[in-house]
C-alpha atoms as a PDB file:
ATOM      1  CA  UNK A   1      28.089  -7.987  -3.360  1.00  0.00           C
ATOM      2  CA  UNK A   2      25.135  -9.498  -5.144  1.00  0.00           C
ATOM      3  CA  UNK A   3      21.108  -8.858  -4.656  1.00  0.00           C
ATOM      4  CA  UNK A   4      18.297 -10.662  -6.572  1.00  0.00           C
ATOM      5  CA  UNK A   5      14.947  -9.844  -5.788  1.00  0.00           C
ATOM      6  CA  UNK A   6      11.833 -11.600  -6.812  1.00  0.00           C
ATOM      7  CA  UNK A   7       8.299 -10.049  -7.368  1.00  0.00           C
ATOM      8  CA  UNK A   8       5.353 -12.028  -8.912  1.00  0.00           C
ATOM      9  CA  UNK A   9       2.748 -10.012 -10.082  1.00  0.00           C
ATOM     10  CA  UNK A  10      -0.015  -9.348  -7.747  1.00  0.00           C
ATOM     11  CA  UNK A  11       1.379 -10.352  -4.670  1.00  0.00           C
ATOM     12  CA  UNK A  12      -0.137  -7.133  -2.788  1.00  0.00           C
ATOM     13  CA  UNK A  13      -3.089  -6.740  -4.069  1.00  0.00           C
ATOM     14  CA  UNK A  14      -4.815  -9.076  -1.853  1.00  0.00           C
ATOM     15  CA  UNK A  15      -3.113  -8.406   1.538  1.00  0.00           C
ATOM     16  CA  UNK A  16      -5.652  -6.854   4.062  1.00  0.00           C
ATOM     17  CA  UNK A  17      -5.211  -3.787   5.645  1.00  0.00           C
ATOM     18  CA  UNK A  18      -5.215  -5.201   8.842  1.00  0.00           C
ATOM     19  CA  UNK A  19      -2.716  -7.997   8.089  1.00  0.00           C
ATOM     20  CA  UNK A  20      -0.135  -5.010   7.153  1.00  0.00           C
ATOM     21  CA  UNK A  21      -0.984  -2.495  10.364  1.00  0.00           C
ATOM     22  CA  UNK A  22      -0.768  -6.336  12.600  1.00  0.00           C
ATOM     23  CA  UNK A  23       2.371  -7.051  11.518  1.00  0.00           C
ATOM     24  CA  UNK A  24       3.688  -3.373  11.794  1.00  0.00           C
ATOM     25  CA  UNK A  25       2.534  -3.612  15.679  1.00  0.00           C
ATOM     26  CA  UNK A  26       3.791  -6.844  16.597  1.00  0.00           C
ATOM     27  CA  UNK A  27       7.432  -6.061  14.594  1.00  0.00           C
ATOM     28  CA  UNK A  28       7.080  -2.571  17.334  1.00  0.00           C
ATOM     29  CA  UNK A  29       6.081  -0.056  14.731  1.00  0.00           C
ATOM     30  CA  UNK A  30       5.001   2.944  16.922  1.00  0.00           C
ATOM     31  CA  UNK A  31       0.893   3.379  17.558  1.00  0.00           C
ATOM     32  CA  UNK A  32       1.434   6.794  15.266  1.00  0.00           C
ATOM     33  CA  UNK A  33       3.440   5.038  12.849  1.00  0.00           C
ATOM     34  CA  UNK A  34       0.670   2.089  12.416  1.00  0.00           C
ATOM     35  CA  UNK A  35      -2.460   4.789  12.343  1.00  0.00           C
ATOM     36  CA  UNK A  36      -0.319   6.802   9.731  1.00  0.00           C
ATOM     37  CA  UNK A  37       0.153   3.726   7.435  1.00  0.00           C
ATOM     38  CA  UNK A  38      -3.267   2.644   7.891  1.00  0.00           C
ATOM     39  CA  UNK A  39      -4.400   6.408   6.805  1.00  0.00           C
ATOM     40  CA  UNK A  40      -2.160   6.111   3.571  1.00  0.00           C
ATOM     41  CA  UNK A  41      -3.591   3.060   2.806  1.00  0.00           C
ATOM     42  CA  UNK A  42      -6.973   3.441   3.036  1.00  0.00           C
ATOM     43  CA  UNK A  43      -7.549   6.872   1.808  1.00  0.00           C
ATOM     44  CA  UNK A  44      -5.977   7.096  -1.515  1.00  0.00           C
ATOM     45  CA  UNK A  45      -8.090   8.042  -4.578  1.00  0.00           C
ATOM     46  CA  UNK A  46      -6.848   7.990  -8.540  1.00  0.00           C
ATOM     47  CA  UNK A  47      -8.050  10.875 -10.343  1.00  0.00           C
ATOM     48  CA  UNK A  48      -7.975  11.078 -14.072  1.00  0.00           C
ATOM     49  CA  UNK A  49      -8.682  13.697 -16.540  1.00  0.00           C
ATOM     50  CA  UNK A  50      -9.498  12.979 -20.521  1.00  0.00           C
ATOM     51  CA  UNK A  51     -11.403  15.006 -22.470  1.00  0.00           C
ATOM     52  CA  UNK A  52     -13.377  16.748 -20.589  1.00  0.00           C
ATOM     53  CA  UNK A  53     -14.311  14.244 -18.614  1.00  0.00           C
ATOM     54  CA  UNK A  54     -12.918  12.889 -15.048  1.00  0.00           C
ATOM     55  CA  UNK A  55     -12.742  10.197 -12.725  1.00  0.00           C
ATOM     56  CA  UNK A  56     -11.796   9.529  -8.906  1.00  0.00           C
ATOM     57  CA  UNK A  57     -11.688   5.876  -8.081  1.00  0.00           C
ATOM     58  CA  UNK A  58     -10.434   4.451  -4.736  1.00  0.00           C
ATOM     59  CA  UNK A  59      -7.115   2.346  -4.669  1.00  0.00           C
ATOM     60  CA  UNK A  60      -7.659  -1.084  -3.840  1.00  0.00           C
ATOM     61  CA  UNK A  61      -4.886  -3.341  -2.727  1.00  0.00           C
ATOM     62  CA  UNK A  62      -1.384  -2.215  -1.779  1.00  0.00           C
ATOM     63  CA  UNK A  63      -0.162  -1.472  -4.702  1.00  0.00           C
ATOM     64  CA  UNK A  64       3.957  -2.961  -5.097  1.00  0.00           C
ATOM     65  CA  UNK A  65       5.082   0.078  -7.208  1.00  0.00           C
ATOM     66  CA  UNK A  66       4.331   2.121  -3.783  1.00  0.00           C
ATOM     67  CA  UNK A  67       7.449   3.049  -1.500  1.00  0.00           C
ATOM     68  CA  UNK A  68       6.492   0.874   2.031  1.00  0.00           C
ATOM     69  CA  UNK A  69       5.641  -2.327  -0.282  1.00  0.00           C
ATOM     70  CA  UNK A  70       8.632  -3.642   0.684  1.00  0.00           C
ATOM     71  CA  UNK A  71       8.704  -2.935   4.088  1.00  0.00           C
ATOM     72  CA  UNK A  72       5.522  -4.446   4.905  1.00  0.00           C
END
């Protein structure tokens, strides 16, 4: 058995939100499921730490290295 898989880089960065949850619904992706997803997507934050100093950002895009990337 073989696989090859082929990613270009940036491919989810500029997928809406809605496109995703959409396509989740019409493939029969339970209501919870879909509100769930949405919820991961929309409310994640990046904090760093250096030096004293910190910063929370918000995560834009859906970022490919993520788990449901390539499920949706």
């Amino acid at each position: 058995m073989f696989g090859a898989f082929l990613g270009t880089e940036g491919e989810f960065d500029n997928i809406s939100f809605n496109a995703i949850i959409t396509a989740a619904r019409e493939r029969g992706l339970e209501e919870t499921c879909c509100r769930w997803v949405r919820y991961m997507l929309e409310s994640r934050l990046i904090h760093t730490f250096l030096t004293g100093s910190s910063l929370t950002a918000k995560v834009r895009g859906c970022q490919q290295g993520g788990v449901l990337s390539p499920c949706m």
